[in-house]
Protein backbone atom coordinates (compact mmCIF):
# COMPACT_ATOMS: atom_id res chain seq x y z
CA UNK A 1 -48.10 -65.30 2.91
CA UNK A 2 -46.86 -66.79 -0.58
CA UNK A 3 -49.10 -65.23 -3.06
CA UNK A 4 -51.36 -68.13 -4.83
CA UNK A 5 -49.97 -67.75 -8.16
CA UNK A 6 -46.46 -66.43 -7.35
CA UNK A 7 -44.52 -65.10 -10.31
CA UNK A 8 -41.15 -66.74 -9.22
CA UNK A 9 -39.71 -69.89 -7.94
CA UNK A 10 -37.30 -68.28 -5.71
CA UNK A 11 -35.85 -64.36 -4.94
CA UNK A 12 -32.05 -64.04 -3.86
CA UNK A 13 -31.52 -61.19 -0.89
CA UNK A 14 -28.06 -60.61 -1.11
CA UNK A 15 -25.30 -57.63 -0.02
CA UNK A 16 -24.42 -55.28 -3.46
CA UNK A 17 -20.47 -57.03 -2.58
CA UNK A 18 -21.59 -60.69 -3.15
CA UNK A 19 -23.70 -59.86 -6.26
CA UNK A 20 -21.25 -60.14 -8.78
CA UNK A 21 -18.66 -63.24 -7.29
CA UNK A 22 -21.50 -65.69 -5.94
CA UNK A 23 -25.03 -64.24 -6.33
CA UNK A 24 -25.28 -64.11 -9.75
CA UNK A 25 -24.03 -67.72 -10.22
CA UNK A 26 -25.90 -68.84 -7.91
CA UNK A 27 -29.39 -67.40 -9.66
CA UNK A 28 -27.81 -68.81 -12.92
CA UNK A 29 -27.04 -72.27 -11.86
CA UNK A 30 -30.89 -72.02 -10.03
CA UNK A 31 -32.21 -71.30 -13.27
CA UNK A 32 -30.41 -74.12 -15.63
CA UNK A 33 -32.22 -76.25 -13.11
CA UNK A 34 -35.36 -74.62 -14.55
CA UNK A 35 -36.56 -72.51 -11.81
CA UNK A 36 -37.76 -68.85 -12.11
CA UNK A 37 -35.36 -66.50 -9.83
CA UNK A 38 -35.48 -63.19 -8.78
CA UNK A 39 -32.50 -61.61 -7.79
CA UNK A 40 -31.60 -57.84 -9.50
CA UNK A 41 -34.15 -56.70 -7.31
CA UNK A 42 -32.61 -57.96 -3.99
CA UNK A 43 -29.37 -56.11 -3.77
CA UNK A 44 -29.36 -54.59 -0.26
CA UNK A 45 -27.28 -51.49 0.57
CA UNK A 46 -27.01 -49.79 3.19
CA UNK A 47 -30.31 -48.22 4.83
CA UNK A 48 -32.29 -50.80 3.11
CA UNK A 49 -35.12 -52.24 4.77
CA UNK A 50 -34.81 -56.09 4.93
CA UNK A 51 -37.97 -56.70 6.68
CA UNK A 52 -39.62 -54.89 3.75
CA UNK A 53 -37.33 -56.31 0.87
CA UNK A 54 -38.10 -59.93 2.25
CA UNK A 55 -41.83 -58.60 2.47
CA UNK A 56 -42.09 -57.74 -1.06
CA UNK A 57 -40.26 -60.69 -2.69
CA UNK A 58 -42.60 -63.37 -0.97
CA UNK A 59 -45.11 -61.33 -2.39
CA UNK A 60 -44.12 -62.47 -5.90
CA UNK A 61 -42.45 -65.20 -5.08
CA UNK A 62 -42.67 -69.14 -3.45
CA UNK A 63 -39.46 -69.15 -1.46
CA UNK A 64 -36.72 -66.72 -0.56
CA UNK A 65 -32.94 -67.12 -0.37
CA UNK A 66 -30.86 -64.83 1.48
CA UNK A 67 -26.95 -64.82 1.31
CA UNK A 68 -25.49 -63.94 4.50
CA UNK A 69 -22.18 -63.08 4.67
CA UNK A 70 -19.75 -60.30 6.27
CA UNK A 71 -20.83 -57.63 4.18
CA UNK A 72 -24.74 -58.58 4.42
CA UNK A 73 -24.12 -58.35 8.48
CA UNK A 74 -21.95 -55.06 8.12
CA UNK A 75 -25.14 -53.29 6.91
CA UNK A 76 -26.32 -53.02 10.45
CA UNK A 77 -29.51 -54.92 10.45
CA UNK A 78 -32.15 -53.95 13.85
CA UNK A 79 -31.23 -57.42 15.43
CA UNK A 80 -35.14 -58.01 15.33
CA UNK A 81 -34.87 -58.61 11.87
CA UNK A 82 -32.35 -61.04 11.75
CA UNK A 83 -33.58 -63.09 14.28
CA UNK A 84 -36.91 -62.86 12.50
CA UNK A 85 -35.64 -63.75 9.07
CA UNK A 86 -35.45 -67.85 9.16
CA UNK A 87 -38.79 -68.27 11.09
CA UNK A 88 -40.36 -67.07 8.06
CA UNK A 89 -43.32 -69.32 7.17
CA UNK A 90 -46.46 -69.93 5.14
CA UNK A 91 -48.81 -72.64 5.59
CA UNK A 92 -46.26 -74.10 8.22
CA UNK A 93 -43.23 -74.51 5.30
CA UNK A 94 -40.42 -72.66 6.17
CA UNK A 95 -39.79 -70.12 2.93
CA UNK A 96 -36.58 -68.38 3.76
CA UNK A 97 -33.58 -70.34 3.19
CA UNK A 98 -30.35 -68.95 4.09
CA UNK A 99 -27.14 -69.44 2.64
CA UNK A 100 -23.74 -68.67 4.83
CA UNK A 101 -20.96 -66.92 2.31
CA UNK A 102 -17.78 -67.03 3.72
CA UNK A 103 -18.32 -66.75 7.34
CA UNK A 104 -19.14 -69.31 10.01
CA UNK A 105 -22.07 -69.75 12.42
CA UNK A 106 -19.62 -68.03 15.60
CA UNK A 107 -19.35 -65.05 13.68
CA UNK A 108 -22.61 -64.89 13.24
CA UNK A 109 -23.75 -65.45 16.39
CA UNK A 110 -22.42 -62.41 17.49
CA UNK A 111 -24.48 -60.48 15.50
CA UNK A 112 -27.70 -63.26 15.80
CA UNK A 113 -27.68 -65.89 18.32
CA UNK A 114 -31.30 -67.17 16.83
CA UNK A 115 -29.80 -67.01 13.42
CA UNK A 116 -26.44 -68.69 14.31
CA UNK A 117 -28.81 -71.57 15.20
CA UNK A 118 -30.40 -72.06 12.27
CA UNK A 119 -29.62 -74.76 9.60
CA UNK A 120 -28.19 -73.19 6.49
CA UNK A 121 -25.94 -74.47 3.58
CA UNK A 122 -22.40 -72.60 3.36
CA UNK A 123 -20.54 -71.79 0.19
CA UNK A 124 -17.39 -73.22 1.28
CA UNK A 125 -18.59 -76.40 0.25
CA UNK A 126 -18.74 -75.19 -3.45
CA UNK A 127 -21.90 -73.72 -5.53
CA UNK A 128 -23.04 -76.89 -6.49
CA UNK A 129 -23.43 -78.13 -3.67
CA UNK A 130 -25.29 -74.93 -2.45
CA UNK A 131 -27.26 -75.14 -5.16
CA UNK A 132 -28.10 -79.10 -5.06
CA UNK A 133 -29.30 -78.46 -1.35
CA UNK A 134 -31.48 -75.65 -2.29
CA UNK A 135 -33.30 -77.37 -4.48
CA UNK A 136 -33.75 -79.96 -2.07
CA UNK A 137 -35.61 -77.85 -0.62
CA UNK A 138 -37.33 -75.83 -2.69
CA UNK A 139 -38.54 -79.42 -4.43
CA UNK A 140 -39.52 -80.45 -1.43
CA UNK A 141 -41.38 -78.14 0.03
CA UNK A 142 -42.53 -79.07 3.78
CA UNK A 143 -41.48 -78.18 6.57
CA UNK A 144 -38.79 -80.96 6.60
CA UNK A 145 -37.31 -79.66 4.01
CA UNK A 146 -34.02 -78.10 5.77
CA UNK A 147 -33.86 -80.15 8.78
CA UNK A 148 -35.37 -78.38 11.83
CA UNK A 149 -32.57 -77.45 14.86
CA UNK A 150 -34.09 -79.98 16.81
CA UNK A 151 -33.13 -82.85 14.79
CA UNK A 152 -29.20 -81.85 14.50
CA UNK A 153 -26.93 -81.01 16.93
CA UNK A 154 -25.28 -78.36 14.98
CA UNK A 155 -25.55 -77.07 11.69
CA UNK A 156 -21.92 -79.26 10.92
CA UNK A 157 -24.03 -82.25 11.07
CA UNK A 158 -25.81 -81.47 7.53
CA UNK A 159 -22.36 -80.49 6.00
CA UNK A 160 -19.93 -83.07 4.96
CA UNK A 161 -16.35 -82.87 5.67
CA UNK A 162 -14.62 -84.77 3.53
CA UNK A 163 -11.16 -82.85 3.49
CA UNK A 164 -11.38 -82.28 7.38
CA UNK A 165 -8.95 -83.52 9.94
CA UNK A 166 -9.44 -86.37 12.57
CA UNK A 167 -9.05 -83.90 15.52
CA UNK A 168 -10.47 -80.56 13.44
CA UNK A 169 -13.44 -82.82 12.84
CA UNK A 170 -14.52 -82.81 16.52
CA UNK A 171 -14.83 -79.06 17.03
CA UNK A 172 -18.44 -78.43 17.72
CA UNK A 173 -17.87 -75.57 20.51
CA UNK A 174 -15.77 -72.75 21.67
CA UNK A 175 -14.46 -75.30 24.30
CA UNK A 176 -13.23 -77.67 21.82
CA UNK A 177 -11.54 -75.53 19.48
CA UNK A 178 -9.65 -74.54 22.24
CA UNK A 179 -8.16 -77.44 23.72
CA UNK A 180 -7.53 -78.27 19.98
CA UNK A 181 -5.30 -74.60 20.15
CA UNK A 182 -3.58 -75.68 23.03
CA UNK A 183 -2.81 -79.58 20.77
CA UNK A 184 1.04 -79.02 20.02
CA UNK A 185 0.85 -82.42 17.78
CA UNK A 186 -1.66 -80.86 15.70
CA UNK A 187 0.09 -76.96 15.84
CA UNK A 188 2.81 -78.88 14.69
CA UNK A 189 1.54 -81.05 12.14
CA UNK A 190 -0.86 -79.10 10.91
CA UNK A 191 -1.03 -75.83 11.75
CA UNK A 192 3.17 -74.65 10.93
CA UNK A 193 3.09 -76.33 7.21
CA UNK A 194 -0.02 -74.22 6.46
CA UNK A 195 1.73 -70.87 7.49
CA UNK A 196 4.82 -72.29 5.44
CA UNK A 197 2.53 -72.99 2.93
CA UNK A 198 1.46 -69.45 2.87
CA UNK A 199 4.75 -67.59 3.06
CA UNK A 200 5.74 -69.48 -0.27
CA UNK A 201 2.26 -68.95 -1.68
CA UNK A 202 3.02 -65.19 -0.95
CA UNK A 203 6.51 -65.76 -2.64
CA UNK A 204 4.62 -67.47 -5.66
CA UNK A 205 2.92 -64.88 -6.40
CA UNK A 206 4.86 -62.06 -5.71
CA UNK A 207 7.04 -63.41 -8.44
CA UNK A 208 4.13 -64.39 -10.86
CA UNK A 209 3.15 -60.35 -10.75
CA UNK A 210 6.62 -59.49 -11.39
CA UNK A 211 6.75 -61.37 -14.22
CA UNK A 212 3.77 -60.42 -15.85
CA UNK A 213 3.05 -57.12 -14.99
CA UNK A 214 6.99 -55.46 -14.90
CA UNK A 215 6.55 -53.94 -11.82
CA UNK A 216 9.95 -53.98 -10.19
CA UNK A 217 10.50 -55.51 -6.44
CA UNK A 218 11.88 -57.85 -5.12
CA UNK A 219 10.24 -60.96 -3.02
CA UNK A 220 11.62 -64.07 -0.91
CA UNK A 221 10.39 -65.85 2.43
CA UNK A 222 10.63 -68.32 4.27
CA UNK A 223 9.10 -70.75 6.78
CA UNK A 224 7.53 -68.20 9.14
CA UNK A 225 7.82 -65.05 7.07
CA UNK A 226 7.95 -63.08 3.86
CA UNK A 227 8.84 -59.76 2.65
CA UNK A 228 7.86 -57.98 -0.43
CA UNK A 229 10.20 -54.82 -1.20
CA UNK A 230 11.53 -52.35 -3.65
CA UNK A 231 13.61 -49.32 -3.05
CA UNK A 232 10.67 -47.51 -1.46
CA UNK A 233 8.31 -49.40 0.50
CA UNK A 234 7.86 -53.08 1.81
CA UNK A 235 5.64 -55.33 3.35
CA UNK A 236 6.56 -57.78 5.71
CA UNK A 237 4.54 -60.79 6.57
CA UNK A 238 5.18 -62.69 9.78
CA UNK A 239 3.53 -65.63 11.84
CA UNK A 240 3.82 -64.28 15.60
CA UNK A 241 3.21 -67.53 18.44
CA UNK A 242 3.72 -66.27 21.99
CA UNK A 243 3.37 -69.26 23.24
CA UNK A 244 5.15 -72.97 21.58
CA UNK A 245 2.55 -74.61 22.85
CA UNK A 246 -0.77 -73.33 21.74
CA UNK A 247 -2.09 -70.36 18.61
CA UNK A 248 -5.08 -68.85 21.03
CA UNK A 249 -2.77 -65.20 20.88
CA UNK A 250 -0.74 -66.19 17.48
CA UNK A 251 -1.79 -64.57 14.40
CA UNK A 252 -0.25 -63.22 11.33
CA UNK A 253 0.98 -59.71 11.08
CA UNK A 254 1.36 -57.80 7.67
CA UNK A 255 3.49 -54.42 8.56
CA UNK A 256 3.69 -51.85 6.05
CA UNK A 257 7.37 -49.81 5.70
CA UNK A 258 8.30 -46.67 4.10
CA UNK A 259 11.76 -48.57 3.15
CA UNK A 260 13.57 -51.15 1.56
CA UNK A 261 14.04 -53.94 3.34
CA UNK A 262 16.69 -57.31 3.45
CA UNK A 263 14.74 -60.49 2.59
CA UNK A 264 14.55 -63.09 4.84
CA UNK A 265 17.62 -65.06 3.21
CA UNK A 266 19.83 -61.73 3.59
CA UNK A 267 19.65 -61.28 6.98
CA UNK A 268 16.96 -62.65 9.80
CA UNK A 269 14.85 -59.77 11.29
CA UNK A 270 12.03 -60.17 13.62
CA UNK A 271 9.48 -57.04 12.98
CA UNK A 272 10.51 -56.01 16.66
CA UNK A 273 13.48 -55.19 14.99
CA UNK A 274 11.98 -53.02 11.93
CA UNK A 275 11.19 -49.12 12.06
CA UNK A 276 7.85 -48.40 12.85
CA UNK A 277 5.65 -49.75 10.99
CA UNK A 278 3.31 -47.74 8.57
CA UNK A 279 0.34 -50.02 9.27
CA UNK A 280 -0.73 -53.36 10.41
CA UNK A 281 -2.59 -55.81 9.35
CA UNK A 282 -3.56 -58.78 11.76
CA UNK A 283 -4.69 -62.13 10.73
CA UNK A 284 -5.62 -64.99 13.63
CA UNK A 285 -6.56 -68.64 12.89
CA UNK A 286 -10.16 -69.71 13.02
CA UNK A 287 -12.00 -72.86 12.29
CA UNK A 288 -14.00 -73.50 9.33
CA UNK A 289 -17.58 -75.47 10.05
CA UNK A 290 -15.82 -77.73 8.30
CA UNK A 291 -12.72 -78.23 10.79
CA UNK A 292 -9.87 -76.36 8.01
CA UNK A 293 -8.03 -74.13 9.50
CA UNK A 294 -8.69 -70.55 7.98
CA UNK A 295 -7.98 -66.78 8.76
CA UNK A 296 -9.90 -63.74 10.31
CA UNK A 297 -8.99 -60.20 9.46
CA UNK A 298 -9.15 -58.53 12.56
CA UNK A 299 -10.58 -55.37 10.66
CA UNK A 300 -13.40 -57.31 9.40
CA UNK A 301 -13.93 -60.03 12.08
CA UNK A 302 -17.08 -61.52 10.08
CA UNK A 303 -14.76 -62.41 6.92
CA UNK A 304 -12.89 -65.85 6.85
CA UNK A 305 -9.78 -66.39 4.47
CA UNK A 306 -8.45 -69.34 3.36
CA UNK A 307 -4.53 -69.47 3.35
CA UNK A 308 -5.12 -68.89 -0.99
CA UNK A 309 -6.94 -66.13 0.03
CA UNK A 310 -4.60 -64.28 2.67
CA UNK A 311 -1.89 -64.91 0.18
CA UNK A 312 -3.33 -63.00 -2.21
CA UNK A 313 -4.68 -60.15 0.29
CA UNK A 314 -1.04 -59.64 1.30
CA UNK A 315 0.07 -59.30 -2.31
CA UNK A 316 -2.94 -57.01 -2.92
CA UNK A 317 -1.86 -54.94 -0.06
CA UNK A 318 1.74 -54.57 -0.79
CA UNK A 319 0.90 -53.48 -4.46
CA UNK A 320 -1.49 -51.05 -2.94
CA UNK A 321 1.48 -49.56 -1.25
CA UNK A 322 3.90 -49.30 -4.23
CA UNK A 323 0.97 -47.67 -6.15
CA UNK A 324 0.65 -45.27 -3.63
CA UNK A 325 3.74 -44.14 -3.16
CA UNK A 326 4.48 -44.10 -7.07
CA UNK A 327 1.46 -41.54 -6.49
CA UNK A 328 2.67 -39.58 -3.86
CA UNK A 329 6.62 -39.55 -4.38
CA UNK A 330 7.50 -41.33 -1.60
CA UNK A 331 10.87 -41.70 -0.88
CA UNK A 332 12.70 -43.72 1.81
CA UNK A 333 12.26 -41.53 5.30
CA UNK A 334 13.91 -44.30 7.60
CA UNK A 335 17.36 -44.67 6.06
C-alpha cells in the first residue's frame, strides 16, 4: 500500500547504466514540474532485489517509475517479478509506471510476455514527452490514468508517429514486419539510403576524429561499405543481403583486421575476400514501435540503435582497436 502521508511524489527504479544519460534528467525535468522524486536510492545492480526495492519505495512514496531497458533486463530478474511489476496497485490505481529506454515491446517480450503487454511510454519519443505523459498520470491518478490493455490494441496506439512511414506505420506483429522485409519497393526506397546514409555517417566521423584528435588513419566508404584503417589495424563495415528481395538474413557486419587495408575507392573487396577477421560484430534491422527502421546488436539483442548510433559504435570500435594495438605493439601479421 501507498503510505498515507508518503514522503515523495514519485521514486525512479532504474539500471546503474541509464542513471547518468536518462535517469537523472528524467528526475530533474519531474521535479521543475514541482514534484518530489526519489531516485539515488533506486539504482539496481546486479543481485538486487526488485521486488524489495519496489517494496520499499512505495513505502515512502505515491507512485513508482521504473526504466526498463537492455541493461535493467540483463540483470536477470526471477520472471515472477517482472510480470508482477505493472500490476502493482493501491486502492485500485495502478502505481508503477514503466518507462521503455531504448528497446521495444518484442524484445521485451522475450524476457516478459505480461510485461510486453503493458502500456508504457518509450524514450524514443524524446524526454519531454516521457515526462509530459508521466505526469499525466501521476496528476491523474485513477486507474485510467495509463490506458488499460483492454482499451488499445497495442501499446503503438498511445505513441504518435509522426516521422513514421506509410507502410512502417502498419507493423503491429511479427507477421507484418515480415511481409514488410520481403517489400523490395520499400528495401529499396527506404531501407538502401539508410545504410548509405550510415556508411557516410561512418566516413563523417571518422574524419571529424581525425581532425580533432590527430590520431592518424585513414577513412572512405561508400554506398554499402566503409573501412577505417591505418598501417596496423582496420575495421571494415559492410551491409550483407543474401537475398535482393527481402533483409529477414541481411545485417551489417563490422570485421576487425590486424592490417591495413585499401578503401573502398582503391580497390572493391567483399569481406569474403579479407584475411580472417579478428572479430565480428553483427548488426540486423529491426523496427522501432514507431515504424523507423533501427539496429540490433546481436551481442546485446535487447539494445536498439539508431543508424546515428551504429555510426558512432563502429567508430568507437575501430578506435578501440588502434588503442589496443598502440598498447600491445601490434604489428601487421597478414602481409
Amino acid at each position: 500500500m501507498i503510505a498515507e502521508a508518503a514522503k515523495w511524489d514519485v521514486f525512479v527504479c532504474h539500471a546503474s547504466e541509464d542513471k547518468d544519460d536518462f535517469v537523472r534528467p528524467l528526475a530533474r525535468g519531474l521535479e521543475t514540474h514541482g514534484l518530489k522524486v526519489w531516485f539515488d536510492e533506486f539504482t539496481l545492480t546486479v543481485g538486487d532485489s526488485l521486488r524489495r526495492s519496489i517494496d520499499r519505495g512505495l513505502a515512502g512514496s505515491r507512485f513508482g517509475v521504473v526504466v526498463i531497458s537492455p541493461d535493467f533486463l540483463q540483470k536477470e530478474w526471477p520472471q515472477r517479478e517482472l510480470d508482477g511489476l505493472v500490476a502493482r496497485e493501491a486502492g485500485g490505481v495502478k502505481v508503477i509506471l514503466p518507462v521503455w529506454h531504448k528497446t521495444t515491446a518484442d524484445l521485451i517480450r522475450r524476457y516478459s510476455p505480461t510485461l510486453a503487454d503493458k502500456v508504457a511510454v518509450s524514450s524514443a519519443r524524446g524526454l519531454e514527452h516521457v515526462i509530459a505523459e508521466l505526469l499525466r498520470a501521476i496528476e491523474q491518478p485513477s486507474s485510467s490514468s495509463m490506458p488499460d490493455r483492454a482499451h488499445v490494441q497495442s501499446v503503438d496506439d498511445v505513441i504518435e508517429r509522426p516521422s513514421a512511414k506509410a507502410a512502417a506505420q502498419r507493423v503491429r506483429r511479427e507477421a507484418d514486419r515480415d511481409q514488410l522485409f520481403r517489400d523490395s519497393r520499400w528495401i529499396t526506397q527506404t531501407v538502401l539510403p539508410i545504410v548509405a546514409t550510415l556508411f557516410a555517417g561512418i566516413d563523417s566521423i571518422g574524419k571529424a576524429v581525425q581532425k580533432e584528435s590527430g590520431i592518424s588513419f585513414r577513412s572512405g566508404a561508400t554506398e554499402r561499405r566503409c573501412v577505417l584503417t591505418n598501417d596496423r589495424v582496420s575495421l571494415f563495415v559492410t551491409w550483407r543481403q543474401p537475398f535482393v528481395n527481402k533483409i529477414n538474413d541481411a545485417e551489417i557486419t563490422a570485421a576487425e583486421f590486424y592490417c591495413e587495408l585499401p578503401l573502398p575507392g582503391e580497390r572493391t573487396l567483399s569481406i569474403d575476400q579479407l584475411p580472417p577477421s579478428l572479430k565480428q560484430y553483427r548488426f540486423t534491422p529491426e523496427l522501432t514501435t514507431e515504424g523507423d527502421l533501427c539496429w540490433v546488436d546481436r551481442a546485446r539483442p535487447t539494445e536498439l540503435l539508431s543508424t546515428d548510433d551504429l555510426a558512432d559504435k563502429c567508430v568507437r570500435i575501430f578506435l578501440d582497436l588502434v588503442s589496443g594495438a598502440n598498447r600491445e605493439g601490434i604489428f601487421d601479421l597478414n602481409g
